[in-house]
C-alpha atoms as a PDB file:
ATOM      1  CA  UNK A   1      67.597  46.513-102.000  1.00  0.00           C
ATOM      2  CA  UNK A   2      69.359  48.732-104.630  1.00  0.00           C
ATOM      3  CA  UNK A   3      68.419  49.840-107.713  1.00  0.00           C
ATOM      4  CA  UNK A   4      69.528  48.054-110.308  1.00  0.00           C
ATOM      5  CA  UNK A   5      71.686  49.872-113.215  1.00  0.00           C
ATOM      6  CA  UNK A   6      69.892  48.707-117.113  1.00  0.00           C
ATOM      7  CA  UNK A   7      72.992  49.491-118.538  1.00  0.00           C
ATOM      8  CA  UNK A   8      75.180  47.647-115.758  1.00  0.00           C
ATOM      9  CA  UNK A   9      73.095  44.175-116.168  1.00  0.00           C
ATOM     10  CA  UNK A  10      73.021  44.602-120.046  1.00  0.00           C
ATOM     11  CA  UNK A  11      76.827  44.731-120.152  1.00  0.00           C
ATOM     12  CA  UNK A  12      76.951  42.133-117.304  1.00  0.00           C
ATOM     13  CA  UNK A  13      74.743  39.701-119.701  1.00  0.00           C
ATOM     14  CA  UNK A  14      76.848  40.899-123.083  1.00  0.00           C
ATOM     15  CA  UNK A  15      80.046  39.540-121.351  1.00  0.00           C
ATOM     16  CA  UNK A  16      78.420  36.231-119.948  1.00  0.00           C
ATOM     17  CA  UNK A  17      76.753  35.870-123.874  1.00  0.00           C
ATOM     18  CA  UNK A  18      80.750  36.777-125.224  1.00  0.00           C
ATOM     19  CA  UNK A  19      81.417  33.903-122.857  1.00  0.00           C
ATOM     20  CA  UNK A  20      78.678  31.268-124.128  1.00  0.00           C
ATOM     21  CA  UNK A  21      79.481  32.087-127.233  1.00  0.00           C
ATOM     22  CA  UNK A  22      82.966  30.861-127.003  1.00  0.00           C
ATOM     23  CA  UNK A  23      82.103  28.222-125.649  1.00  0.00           C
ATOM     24  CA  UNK A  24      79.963  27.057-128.260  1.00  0.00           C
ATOM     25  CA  UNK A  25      81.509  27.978-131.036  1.00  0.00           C
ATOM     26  CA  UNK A  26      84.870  25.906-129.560  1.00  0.00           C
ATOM     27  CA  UNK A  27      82.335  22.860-128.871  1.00  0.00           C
ATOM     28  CA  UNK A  28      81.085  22.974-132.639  1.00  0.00           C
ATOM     29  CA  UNK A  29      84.855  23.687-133.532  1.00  0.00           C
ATOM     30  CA  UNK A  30      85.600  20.529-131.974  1.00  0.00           C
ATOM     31  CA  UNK A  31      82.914  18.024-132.999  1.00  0.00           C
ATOM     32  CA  UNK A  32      85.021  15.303-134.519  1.00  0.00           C
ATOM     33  CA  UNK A  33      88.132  15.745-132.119  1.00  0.00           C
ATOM     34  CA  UNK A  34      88.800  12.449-131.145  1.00  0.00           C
ATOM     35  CA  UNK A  35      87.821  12.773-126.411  1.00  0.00           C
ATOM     36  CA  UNK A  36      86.526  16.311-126.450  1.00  0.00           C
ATOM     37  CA  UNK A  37      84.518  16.868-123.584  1.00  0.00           C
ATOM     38  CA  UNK A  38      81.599  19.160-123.982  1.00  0.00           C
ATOM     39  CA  UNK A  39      82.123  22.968-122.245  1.00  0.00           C
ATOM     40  CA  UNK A  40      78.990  24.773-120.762  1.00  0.00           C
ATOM     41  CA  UNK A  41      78.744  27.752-119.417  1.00  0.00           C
ATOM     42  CA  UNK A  42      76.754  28.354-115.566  1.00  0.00           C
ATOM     43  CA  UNK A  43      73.403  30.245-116.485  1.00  0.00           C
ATOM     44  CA  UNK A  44      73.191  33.803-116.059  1.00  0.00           C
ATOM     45  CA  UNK A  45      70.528  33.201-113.568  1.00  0.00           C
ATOM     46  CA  UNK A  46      73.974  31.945-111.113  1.00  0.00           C
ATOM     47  CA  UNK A  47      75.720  35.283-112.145  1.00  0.00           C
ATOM     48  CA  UNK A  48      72.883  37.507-111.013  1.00  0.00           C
ATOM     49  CA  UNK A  49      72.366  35.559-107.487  1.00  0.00           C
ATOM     50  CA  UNK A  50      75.985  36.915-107.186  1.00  0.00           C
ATOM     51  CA  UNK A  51      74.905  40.397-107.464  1.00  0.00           C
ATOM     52  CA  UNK A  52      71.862  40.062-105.521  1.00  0.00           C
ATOM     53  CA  UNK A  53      69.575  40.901-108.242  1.00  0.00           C
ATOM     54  CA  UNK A  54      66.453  38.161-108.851  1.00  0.00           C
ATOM     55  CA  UNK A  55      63.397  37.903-109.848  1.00  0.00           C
ATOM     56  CA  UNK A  56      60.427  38.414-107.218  1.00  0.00           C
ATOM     57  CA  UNK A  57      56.807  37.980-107.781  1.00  0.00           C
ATOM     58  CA  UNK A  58      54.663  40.792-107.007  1.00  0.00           C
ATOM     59  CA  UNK A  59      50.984  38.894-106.892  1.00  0.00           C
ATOM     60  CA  UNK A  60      50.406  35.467-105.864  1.00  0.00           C
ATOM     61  CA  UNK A  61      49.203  34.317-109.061  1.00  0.00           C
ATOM     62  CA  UNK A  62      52.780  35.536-111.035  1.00  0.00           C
ATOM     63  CA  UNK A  63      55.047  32.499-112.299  1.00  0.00           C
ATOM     64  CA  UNK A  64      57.784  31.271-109.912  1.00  0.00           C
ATOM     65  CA  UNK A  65      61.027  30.754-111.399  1.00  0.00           C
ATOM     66  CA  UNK A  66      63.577  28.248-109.110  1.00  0.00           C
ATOM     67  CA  UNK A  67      66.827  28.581-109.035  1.00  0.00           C
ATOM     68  CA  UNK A  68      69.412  27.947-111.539  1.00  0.00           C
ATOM     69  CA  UNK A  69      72.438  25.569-111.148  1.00  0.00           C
ATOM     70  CA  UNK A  70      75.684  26.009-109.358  1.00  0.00           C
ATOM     71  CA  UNK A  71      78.489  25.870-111.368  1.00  0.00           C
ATOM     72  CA  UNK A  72      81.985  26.850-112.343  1.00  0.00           C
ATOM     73  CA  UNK A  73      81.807  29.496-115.080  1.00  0.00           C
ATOM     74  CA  UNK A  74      83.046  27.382-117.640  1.00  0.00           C
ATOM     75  CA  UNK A  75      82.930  23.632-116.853  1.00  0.00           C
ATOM     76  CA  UNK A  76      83.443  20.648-119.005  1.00  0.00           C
ATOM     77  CA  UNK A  77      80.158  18.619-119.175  1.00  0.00           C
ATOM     78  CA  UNK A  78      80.272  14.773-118.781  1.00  0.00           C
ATOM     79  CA  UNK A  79      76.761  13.479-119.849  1.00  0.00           C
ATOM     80  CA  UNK A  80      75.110  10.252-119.680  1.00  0.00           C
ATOM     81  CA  UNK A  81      74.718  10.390-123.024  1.00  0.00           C
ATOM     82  CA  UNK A  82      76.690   7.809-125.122  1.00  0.00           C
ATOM     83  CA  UNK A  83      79.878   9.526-126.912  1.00  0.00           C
ATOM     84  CA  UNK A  84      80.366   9.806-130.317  1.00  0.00           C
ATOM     85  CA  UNK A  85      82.564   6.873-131.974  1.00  0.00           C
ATOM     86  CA  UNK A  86      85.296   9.420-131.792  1.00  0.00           C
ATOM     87  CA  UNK A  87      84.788   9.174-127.877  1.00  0.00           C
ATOM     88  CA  UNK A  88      83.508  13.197-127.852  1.00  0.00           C
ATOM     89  CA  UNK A  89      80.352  14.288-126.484  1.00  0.00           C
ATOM     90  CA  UNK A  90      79.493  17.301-128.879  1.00  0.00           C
ATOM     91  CA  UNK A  91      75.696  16.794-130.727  1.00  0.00           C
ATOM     92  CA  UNK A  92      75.916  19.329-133.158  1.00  0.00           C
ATOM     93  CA  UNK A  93      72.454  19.930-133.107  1.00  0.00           C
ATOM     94  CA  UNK A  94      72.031  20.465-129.375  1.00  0.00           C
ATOM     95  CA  UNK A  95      75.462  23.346-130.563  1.00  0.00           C
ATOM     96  CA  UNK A  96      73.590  24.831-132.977  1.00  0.00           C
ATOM     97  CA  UNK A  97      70.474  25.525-131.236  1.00  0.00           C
ATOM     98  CA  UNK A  98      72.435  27.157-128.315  1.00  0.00           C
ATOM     99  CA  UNK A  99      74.550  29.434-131.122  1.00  0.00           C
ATOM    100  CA  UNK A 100      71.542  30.440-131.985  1.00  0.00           C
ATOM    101  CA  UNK A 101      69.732  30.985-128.132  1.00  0.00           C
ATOM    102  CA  UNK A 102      72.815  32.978-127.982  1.00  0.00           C
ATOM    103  CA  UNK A 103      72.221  35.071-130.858  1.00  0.00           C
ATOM    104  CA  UNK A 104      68.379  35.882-130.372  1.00  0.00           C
ATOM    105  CA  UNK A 105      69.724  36.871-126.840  1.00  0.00           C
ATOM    106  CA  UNK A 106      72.250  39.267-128.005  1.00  0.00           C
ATOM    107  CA  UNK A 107      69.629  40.970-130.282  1.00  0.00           C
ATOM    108  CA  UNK A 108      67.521  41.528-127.412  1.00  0.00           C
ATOM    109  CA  UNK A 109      69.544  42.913-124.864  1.00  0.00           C
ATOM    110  CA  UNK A 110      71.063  45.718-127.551  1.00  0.00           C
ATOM    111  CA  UNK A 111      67.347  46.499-128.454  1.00  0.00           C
ATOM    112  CA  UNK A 112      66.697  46.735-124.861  1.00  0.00           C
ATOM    113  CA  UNK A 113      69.703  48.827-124.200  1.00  0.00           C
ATOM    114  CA  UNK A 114      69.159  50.892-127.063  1.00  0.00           C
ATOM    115  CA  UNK A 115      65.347  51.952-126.020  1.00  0.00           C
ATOM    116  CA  UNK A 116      66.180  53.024-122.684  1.00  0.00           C
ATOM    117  CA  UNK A 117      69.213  55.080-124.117  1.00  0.00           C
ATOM    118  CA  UNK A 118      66.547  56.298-126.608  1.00  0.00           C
ATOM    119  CA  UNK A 119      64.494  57.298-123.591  1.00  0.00           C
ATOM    120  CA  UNK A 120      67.225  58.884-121.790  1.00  0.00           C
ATOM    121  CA  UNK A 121      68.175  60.780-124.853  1.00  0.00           C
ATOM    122  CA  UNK A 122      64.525  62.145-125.053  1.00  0.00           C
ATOM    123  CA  UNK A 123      64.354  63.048-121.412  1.00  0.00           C
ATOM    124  CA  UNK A 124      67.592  65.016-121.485  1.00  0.00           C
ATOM    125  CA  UNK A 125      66.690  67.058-124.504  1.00  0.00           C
ATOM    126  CA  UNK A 126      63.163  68.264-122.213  1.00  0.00           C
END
């Protein structure tokens, strides 16, 4: 095992939430186009098995986490939801929440990132 790099994963997970993002923002774009097709984005759970970075559980009694799905990065999603009378599959509200998963994520990885830096900063000064 390696050691992971903070700063590495934290701009790993700022492109994959740059990704998401888009990807809501062009399903909410696109709520009343007539056939749109829902896009969704593979969890970043899938992008750090490809690094060989998880999650382990040091004491029995810790939460297990499974495993995330396999997907494309960005896929189109076809639910077995009923489509709108336009024919799309966009539910605004389901958009909206995710914009704003995305958001609350993005806050927390720059705090993260900038308390280590902060920590860094006061190491190197002695």
């Amino acid at each position: 095992m390696q050691p992971v790099n903070l700063f590495d994963l934290a701009s790993q997970q700022a492109r994959w939430l740059a990704v998401r993002h888009t990807a809501v923002s062009s399903n909410i774009a696109n709520a009343n186009t007539p056939g749109y097709g829902t896009l969704e984005v593979q969890p970043f759970e899938a992008v750090l098995k490809q690094t060989d970075v998880s999650m382990r559980a040091t004491h029995p009694r810790h939460i297990s986490f499974g495993g995330g799905p396999e997907a494309a990065s960005v896929r189109q999603v076809n639910e077995d939801k009923p489509a709108m009378p336009s024919g799309n599959s966009v539910v605004l509200e389901n958009e909206l929440m995710k914009s704003g998963e995305v958001r609350r994520t993005f806050e927390l990885n720059t705090a993260i990132v900038k308390s280590f830096h902060r920590m860094l900063l006061m190491t190197t000064r002695g």
